[in-house]
N, C-alpha and C. Protein backbone atom coordinates (compact mmCIF):
# COMPACT_ATOMS: atom_id res chain seq x y z
N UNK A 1 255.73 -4.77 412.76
CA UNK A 1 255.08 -4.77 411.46
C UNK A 1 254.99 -6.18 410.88
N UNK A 2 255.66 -7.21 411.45
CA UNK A 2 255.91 -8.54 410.62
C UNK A 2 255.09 -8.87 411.07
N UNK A 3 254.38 -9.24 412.29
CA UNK A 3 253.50 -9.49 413.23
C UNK A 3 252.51 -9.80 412.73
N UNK A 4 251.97 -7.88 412.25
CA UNK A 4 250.66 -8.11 411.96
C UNK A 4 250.37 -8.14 410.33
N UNK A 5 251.64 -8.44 409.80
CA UNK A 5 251.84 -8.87 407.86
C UNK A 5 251.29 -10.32 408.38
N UNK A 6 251.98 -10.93 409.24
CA UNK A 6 251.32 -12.92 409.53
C UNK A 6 250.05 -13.10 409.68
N UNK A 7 249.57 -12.05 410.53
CA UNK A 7 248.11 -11.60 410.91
C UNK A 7 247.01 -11.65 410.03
N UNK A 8 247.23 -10.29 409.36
CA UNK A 8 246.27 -10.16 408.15
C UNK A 8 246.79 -11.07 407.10
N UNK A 9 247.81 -12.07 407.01
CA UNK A 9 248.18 -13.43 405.63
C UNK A 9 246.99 -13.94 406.05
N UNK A 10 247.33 -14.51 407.79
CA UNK A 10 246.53 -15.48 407.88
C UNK A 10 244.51 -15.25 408.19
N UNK A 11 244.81 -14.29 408.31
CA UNK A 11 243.09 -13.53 408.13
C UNK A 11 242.36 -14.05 406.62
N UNK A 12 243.80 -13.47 405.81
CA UNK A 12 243.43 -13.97 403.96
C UNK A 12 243.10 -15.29 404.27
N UNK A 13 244.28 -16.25 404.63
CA UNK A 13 244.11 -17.18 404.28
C UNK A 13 242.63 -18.20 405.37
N UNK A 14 242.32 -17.61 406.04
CA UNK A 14 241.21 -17.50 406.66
C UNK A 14 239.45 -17.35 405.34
N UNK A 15 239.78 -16.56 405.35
CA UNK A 15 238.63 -16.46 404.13
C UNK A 15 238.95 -17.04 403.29
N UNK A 16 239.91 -17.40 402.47
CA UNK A 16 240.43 -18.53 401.89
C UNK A 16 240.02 -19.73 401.64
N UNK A 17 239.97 -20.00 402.89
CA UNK A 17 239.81 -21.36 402.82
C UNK A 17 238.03 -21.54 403.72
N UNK A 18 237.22 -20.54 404.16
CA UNK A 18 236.12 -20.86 404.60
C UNK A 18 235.37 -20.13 403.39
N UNK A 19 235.49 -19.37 402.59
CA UNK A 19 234.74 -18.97 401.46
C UNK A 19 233.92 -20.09 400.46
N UNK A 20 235.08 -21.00 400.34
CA UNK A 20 234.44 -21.98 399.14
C UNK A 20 233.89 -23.18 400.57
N UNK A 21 234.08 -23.46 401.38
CA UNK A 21 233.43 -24.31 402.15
C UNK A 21 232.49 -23.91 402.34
N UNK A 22 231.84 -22.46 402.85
CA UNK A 22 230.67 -21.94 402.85
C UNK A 22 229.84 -21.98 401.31
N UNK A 23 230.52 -21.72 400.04
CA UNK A 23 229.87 -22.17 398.86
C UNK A 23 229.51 -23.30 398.97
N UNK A 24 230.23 -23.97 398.93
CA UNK A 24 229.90 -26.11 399.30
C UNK A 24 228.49 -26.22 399.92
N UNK A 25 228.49 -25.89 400.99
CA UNK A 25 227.36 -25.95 401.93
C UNK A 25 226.28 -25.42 401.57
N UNK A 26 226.47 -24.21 400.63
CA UNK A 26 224.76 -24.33 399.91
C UNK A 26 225.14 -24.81 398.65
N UNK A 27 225.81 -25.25 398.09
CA UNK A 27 225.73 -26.21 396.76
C UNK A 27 225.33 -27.70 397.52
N UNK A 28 225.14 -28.00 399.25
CA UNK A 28 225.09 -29.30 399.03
C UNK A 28 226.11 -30.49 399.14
N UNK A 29 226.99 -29.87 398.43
CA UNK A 29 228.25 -30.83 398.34
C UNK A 29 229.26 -31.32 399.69
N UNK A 30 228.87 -30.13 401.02
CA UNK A 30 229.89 -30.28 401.97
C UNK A 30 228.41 -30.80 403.07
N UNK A 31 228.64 -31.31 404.31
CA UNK A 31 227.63 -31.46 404.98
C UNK A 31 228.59 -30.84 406.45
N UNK A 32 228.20 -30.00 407.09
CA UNK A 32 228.71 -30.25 407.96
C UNK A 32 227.78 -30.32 409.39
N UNK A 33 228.93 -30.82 410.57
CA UNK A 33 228.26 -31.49 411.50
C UNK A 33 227.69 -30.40 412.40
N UNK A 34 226.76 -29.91 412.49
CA UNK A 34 226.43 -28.76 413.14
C UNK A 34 226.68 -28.60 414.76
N UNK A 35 226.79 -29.53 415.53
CA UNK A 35 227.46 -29.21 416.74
C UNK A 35 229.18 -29.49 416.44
N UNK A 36 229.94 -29.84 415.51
CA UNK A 36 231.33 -29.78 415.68
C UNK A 36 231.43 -28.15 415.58
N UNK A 37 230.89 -27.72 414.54
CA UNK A 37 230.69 -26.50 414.13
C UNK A 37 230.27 -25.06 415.45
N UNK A 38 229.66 -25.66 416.17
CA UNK A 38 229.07 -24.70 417.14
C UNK A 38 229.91 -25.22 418.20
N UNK A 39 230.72 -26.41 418.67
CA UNK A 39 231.54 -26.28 419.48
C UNK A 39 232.77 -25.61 419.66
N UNK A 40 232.98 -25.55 418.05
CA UNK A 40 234.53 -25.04 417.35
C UNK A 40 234.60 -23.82 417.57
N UNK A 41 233.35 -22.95 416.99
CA UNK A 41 233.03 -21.11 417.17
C UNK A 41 233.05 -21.13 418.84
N UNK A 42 232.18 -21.84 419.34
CA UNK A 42 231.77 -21.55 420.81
C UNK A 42 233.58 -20.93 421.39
N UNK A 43 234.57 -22.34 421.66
CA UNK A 43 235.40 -22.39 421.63
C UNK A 43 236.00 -21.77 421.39
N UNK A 44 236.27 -21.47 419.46
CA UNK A 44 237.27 -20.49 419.68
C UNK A 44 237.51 -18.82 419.79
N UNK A 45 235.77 -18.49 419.74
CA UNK A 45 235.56 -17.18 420.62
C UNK A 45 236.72 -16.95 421.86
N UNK A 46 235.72 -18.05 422.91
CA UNK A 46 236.24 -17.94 424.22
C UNK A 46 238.07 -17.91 424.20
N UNK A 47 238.70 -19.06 423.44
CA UNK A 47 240.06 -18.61 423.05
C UNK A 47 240.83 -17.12 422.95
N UNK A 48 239.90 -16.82 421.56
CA UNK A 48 240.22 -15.22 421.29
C UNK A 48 240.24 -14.72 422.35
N UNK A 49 239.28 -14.29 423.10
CA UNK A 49 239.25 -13.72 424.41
C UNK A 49 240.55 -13.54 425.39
N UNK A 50 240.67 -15.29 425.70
CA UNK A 50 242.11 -15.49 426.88
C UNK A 50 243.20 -15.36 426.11
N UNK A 51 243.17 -15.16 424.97
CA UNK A 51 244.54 -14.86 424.16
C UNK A 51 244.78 -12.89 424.29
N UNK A 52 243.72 -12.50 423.49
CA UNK A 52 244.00 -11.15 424.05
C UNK A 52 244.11 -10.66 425.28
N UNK A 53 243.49 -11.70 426.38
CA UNK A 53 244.19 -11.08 427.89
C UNK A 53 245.41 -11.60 428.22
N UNK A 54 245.89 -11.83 427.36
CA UNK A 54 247.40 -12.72 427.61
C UNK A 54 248.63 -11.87 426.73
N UNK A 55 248.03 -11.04 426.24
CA UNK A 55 249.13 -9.93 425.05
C UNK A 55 249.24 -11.01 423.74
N UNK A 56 248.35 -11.62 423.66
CA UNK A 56 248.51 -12.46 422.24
C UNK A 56 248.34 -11.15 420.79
N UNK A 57 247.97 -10.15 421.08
CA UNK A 57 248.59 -9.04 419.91
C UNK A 57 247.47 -9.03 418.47
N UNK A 58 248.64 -9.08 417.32
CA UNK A 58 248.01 -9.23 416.29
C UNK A 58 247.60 -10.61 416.23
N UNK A 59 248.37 -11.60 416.63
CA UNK A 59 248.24 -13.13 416.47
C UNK A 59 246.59 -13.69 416.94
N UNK A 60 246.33 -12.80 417.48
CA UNK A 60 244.65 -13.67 417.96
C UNK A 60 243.76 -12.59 416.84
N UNK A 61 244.15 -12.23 416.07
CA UNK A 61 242.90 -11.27 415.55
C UNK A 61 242.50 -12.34 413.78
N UNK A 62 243.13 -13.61 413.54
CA UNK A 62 242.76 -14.59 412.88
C UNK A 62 241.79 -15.36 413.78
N UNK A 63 242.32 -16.00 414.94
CA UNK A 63 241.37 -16.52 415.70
C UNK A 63 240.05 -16.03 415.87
N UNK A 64 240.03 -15.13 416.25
CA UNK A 64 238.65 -13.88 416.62
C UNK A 64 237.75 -13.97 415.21
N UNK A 65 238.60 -13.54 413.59
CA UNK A 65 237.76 -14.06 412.59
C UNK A 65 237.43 -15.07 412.59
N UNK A 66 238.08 -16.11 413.13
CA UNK A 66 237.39 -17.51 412.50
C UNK A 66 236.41 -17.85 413.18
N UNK A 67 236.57 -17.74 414.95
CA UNK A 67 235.48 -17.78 415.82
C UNK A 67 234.12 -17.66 415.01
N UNK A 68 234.07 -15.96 414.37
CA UNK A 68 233.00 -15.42 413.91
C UNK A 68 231.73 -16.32 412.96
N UNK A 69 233.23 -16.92 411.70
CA UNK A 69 232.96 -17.41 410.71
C UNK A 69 232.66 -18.73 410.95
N UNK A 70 233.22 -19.60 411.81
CA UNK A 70 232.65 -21.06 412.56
C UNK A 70 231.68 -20.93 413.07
N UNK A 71 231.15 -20.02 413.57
CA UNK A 71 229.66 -20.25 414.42
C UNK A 71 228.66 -19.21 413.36
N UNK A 72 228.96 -18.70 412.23
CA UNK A 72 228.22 -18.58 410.61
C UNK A 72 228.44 -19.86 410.55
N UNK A 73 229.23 -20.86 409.89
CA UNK A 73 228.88 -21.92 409.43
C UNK A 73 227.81 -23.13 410.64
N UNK A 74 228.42 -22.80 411.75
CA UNK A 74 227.37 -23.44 412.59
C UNK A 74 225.78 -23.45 412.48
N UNK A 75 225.53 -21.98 411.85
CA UNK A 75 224.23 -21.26 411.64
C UNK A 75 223.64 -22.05 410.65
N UNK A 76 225.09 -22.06 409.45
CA UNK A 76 224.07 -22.33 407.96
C UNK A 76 223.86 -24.27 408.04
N UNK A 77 224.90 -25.38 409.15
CA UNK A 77 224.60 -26.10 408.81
C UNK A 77 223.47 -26.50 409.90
N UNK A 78 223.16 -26.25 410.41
CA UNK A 78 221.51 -25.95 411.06
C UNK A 78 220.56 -25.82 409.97
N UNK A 79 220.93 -24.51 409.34
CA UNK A 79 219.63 -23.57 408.73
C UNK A 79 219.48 -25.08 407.08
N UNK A 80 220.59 -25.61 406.48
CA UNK A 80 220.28 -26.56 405.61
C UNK A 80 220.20 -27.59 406.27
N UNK A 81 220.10 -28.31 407.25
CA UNK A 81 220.30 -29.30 407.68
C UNK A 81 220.86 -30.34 407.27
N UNK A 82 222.39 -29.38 407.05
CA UNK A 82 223.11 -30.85 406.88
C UNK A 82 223.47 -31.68 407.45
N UNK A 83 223.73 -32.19 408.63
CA UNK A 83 223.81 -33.24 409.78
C UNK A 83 223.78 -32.43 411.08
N UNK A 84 222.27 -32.89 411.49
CA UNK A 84 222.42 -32.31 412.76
C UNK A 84 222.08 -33.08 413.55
N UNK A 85 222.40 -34.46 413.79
CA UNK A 85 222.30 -35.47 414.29
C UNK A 85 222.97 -35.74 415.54
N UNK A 86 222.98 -35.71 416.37
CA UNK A 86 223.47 -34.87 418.02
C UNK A 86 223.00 -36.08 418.79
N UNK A 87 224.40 -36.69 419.43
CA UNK A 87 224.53 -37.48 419.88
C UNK A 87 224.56 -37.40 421.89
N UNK A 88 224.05 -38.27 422.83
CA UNK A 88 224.59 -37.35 423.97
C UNK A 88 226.10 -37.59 423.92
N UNK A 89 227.19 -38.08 423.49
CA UNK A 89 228.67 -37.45 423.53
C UNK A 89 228.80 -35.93 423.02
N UNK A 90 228.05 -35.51 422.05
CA UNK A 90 227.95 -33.87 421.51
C UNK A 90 227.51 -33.03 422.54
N UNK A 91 226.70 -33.57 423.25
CA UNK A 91 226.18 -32.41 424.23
C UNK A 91 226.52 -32.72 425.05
N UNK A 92 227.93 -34.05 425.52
CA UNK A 92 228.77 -33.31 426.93
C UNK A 92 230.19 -32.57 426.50
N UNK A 93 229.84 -32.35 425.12
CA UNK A 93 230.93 -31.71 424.62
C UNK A 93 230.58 -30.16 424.31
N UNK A 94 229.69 -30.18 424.25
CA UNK A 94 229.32 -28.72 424.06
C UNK A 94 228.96 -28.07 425.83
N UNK A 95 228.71 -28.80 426.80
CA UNK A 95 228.77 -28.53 428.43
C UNK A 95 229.97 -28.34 428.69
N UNK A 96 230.90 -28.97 428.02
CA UNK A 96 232.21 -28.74 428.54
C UNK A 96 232.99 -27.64 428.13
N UNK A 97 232.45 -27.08 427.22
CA UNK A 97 233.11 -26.21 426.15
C UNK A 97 232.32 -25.11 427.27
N UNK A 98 231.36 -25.22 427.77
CA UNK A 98 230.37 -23.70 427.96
C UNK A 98 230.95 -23.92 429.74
N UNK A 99 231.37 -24.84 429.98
CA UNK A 99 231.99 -24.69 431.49
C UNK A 99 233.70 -23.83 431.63
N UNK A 100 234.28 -24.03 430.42
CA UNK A 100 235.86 -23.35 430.64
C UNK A 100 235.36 -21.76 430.93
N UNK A 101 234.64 -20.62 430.77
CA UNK A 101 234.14 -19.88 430.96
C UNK A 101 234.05 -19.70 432.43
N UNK A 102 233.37 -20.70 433.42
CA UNK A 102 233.91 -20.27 434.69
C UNK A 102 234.98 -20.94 435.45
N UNK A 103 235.34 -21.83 435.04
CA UNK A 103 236.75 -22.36 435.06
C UNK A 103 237.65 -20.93 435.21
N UNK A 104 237.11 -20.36 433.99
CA UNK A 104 238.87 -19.11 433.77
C UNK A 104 238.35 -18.23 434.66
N UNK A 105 236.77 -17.71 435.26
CA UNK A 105 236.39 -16.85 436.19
C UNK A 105 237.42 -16.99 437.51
N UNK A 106 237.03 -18.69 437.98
CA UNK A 106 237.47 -19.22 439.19
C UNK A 106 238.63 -19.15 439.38
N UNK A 107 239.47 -19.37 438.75
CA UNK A 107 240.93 -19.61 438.81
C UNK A 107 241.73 -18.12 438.14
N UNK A 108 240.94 -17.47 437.54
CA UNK A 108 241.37 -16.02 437.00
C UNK A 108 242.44 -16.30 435.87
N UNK A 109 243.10 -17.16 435.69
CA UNK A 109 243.73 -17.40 435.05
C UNK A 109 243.26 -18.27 433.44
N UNK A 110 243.71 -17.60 431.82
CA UNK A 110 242.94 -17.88 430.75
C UNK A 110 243.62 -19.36 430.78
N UNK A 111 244.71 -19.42 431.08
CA UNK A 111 245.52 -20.76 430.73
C UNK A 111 244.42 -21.82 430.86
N UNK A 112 243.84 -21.57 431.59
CA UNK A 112 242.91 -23.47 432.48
C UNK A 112 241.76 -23.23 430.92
N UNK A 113 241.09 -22.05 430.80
CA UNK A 113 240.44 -21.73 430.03
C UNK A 113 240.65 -22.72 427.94
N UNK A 114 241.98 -21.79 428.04
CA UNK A 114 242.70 -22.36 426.75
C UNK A 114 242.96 -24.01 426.73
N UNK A 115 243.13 -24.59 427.83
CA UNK A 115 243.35 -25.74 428.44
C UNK A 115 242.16 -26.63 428.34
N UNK A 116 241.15 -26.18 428.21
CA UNK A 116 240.03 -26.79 428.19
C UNK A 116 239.15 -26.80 426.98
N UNK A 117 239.25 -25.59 426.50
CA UNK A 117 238.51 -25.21 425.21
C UNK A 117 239.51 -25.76 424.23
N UNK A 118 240.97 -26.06 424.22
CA UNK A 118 242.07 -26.73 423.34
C UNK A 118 241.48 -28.14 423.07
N UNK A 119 240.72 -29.10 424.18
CA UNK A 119 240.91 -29.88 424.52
C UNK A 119 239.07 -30.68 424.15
N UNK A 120 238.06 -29.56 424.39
CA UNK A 120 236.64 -29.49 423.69
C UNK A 120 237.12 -29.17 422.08
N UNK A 121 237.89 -28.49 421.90
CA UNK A 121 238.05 -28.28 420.11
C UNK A 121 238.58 -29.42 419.53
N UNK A 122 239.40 -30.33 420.08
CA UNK A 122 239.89 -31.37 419.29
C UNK A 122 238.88 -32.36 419.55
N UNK A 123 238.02 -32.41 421.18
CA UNK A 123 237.05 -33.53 420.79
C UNK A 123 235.72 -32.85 420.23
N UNK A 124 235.68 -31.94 419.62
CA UNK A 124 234.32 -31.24 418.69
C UNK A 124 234.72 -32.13 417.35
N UNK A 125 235.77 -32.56 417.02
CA UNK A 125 236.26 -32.67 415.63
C UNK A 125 235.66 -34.33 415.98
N UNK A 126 235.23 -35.26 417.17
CA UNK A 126 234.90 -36.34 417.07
C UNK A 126 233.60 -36.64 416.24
N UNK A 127 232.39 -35.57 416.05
CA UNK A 127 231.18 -35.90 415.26
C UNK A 127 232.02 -35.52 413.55
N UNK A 128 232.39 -35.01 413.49
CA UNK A 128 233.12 -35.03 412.08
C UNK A 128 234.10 -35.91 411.65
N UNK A 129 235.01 -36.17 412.83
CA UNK A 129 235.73 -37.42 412.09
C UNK A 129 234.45 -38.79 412.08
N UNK A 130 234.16 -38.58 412.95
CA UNK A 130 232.54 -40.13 412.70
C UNK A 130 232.21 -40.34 411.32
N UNK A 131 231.47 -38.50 411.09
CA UNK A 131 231.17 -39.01 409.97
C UNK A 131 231.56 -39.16 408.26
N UNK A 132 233.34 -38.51 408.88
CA UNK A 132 233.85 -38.98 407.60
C UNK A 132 234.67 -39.66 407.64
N UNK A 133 234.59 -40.60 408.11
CA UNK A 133 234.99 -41.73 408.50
C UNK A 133 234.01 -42.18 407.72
N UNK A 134 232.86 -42.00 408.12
CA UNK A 134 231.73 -43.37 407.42
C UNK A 134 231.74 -42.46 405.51
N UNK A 135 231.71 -41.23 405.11
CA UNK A 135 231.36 -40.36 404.41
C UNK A 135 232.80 -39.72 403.76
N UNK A 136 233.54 -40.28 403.54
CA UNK A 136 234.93 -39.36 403.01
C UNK A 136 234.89 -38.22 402.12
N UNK A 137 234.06 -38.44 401.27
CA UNK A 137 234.12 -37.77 400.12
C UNK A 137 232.78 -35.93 400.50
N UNK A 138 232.66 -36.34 402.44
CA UNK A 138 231.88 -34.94 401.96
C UNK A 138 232.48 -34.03 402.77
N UNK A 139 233.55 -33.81 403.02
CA UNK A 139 234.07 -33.27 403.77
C UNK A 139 235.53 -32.39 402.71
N UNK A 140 235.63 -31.07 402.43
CA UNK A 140 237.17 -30.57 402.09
C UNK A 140 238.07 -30.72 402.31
N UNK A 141 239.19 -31.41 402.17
CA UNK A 141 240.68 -31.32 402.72
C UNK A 141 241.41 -29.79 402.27
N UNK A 142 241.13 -29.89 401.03
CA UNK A 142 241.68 -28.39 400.72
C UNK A 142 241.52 -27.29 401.81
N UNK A 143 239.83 -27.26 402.11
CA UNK A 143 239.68 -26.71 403.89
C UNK A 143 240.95 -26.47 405.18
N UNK A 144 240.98 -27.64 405.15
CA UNK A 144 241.55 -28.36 406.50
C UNK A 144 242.89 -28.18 406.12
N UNK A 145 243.71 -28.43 404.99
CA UNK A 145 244.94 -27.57 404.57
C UNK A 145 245.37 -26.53 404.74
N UNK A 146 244.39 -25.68 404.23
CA UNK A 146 244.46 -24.25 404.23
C UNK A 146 244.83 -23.81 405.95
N UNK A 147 243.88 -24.05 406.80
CA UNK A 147 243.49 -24.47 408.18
C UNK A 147 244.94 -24.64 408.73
N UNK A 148 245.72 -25.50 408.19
CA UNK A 148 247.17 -26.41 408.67
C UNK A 148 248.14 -24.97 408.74
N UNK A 149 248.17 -24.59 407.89
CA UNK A 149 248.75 -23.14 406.91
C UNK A 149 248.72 -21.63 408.02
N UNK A 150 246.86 -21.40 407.67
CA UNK A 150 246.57 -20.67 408.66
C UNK A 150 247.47 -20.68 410.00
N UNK A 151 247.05 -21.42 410.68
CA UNK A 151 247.24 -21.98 412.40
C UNK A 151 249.07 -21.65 412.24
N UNK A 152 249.62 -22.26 411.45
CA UNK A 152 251.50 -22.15 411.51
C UNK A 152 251.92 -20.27 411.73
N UNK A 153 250.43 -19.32 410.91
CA UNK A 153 250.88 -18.01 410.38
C UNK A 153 250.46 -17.59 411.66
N UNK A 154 249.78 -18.02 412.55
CA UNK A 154 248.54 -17.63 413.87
C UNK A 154 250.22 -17.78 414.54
N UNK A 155 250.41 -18.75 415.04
CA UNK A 155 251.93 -18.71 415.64
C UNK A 155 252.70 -18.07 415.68
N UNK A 156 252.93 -17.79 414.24
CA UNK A 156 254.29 -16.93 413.91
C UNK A 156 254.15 -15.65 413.95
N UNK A 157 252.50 -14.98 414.13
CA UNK A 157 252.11 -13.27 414.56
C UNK A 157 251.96 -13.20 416.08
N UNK A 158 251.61 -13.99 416.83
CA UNK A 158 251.72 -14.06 418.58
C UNK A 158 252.83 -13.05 418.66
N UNK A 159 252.14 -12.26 419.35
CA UNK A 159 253.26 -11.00 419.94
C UNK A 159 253.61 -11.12 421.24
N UNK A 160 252.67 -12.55 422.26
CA UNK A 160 253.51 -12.51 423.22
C UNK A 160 253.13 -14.44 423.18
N UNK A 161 254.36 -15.21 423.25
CA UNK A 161 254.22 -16.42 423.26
C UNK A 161 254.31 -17.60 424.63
N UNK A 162 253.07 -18.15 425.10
CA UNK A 162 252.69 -18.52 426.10
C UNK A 162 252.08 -19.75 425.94
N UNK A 163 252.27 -21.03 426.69
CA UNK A 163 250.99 -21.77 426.46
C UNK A 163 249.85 -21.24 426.12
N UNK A 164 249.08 -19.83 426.88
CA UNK A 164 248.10 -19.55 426.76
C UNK A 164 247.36 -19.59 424.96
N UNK A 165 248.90 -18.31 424.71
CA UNK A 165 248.55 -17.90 423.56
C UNK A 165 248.82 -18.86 422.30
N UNK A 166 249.89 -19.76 422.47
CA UNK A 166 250.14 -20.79 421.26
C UNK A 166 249.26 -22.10 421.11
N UNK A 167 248.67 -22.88 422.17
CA UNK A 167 248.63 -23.82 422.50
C UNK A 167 246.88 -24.68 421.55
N UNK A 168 246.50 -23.10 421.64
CA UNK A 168 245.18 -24.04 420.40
C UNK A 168 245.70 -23.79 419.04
N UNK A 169 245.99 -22.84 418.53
CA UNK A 169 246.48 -22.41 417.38
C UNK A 169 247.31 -23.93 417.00
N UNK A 170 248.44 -24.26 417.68
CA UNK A 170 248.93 -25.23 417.27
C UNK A 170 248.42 -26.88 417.43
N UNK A 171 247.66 -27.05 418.46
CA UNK A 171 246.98 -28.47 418.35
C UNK A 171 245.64 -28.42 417.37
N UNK A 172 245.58 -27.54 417.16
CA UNK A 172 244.23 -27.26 415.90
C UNK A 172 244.94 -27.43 414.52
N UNK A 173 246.32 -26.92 414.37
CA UNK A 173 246.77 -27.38 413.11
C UNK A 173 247.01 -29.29 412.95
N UNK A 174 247.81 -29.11 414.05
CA UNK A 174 247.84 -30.70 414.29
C UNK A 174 246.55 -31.57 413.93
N UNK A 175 245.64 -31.31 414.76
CA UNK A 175 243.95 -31.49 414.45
C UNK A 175 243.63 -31.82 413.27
N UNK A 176 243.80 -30.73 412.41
CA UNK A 176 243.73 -30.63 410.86
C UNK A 176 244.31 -31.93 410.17
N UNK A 177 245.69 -31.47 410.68
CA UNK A 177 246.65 -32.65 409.49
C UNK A 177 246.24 -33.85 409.90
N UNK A 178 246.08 -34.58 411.12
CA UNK A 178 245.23 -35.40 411.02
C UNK A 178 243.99 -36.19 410.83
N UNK A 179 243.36 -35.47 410.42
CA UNK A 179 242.26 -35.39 410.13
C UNK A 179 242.47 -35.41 408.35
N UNK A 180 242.98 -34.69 407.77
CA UNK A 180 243.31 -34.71 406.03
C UNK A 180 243.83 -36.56 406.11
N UNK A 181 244.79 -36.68 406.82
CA UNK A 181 245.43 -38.11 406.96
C UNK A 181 244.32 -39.36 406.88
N UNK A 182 243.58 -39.10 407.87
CA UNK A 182 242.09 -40.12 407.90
C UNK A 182 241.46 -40.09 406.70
N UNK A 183 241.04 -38.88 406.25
CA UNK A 183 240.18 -38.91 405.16
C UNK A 183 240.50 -38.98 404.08
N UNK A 184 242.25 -38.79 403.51
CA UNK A 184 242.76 -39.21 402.54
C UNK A 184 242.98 -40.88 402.49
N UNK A 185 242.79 -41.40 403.38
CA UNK A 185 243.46 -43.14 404.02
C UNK A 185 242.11 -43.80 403.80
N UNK A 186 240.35 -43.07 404.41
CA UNK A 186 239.22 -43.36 403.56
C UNK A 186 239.05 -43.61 402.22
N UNK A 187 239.08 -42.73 401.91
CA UNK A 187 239.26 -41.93 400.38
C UNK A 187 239.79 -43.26 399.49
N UNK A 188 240.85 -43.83 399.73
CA UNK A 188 241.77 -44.64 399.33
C UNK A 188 241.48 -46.32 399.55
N UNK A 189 240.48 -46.18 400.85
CA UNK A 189 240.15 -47.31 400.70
C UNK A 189 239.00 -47.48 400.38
N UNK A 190 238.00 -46.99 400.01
CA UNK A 190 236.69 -47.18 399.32
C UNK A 190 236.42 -46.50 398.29
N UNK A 191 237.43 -46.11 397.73
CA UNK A 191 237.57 -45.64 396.23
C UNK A 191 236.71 -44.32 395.82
């Protein structure tokens, strides 16, 4: 029962924290990078997936929402065009992301899968740190907090704990906090 109390927290805190980012984005105010966005969903679909063949439990059924809700926001920052400026580093990042798929066929095993898509999700976050890096102020931290939060509650509902099943959940929080770190350290230096 504790399991899936972490589960559905972090489901809340899931909508939580993509509710007002999705407001942002049609107010304008947020831009986001539309292939970080479609690498992230792509990704963490395929995650969800090798987590539930791994007995990841209640603990992947946050993942599985967010999947959903990352590749909605992928949609809407397309459909406004808020940066869809696609570099070829984006599209060997999005090949790489759509290759762990037979990676996990070949080898049968999700681990190589999680291993790879862990590893496309932190470099999906490279067109977004770019551009807030250059752009600090259009990007949420409150987001990416929430995100930090989430990912700790994703951990702590895993009903069976494995590289497989822990291993994005937790370098995605990591992900996060560094990423708040950069853009608060922007923020600070260009006022």
């Amino acid at each position: 029962m504790v399991k899936e109390l972490l589960s559905l927290f972090a489901i809340a805190l899931t909508f939580i924290a993509f509710v007002p980012y999705i407001i942002s984005i049609g107010q304008g105010k947020t831009k986001p990078h539309v292939f970080s966005w479609l690498i992230w969903g792509g990704a963490t679909f395929i995650v969800f997936l090798a987590q539930l063949s791994d007995g990841a439990g209640a603990g992947a059924w946050p993942i599985g929402v967010s999947a959903m809700i990352t590749l909605y926001i992928a949609f809407l920052a397309y459909t406004v065009r808020a940066d869809v400026a696609i570099t070829k580093t984006d599209g060997f990042f999005l090949a790489l992301a759509i290759a762990a798929l037979p990676c996990w066929y070949i080898t049968e095993n999700p681990l190589w899968a999680v291993v790879i898509l862990t590893t496309v999700d932190v470099a999906g976050f490279a067109p977004t740190y770019r551009k807030a890096y250059k752009h600090p102020f259009e990007e949420s931290l409150v987001f990416y907090g929430i995100m930090v939060v989430r990912n700790i509650m994703v951990i702590g509902a895993l009903e069976n704990y494995s590289l497989t099943t822990s291993l994005f959940p937790a370098v995605s929080a990591i992900a996060c906090l560094v990423f708040i770190v950069m853009v608060r350290f922007r923020r600070f230096k260009t006022g």
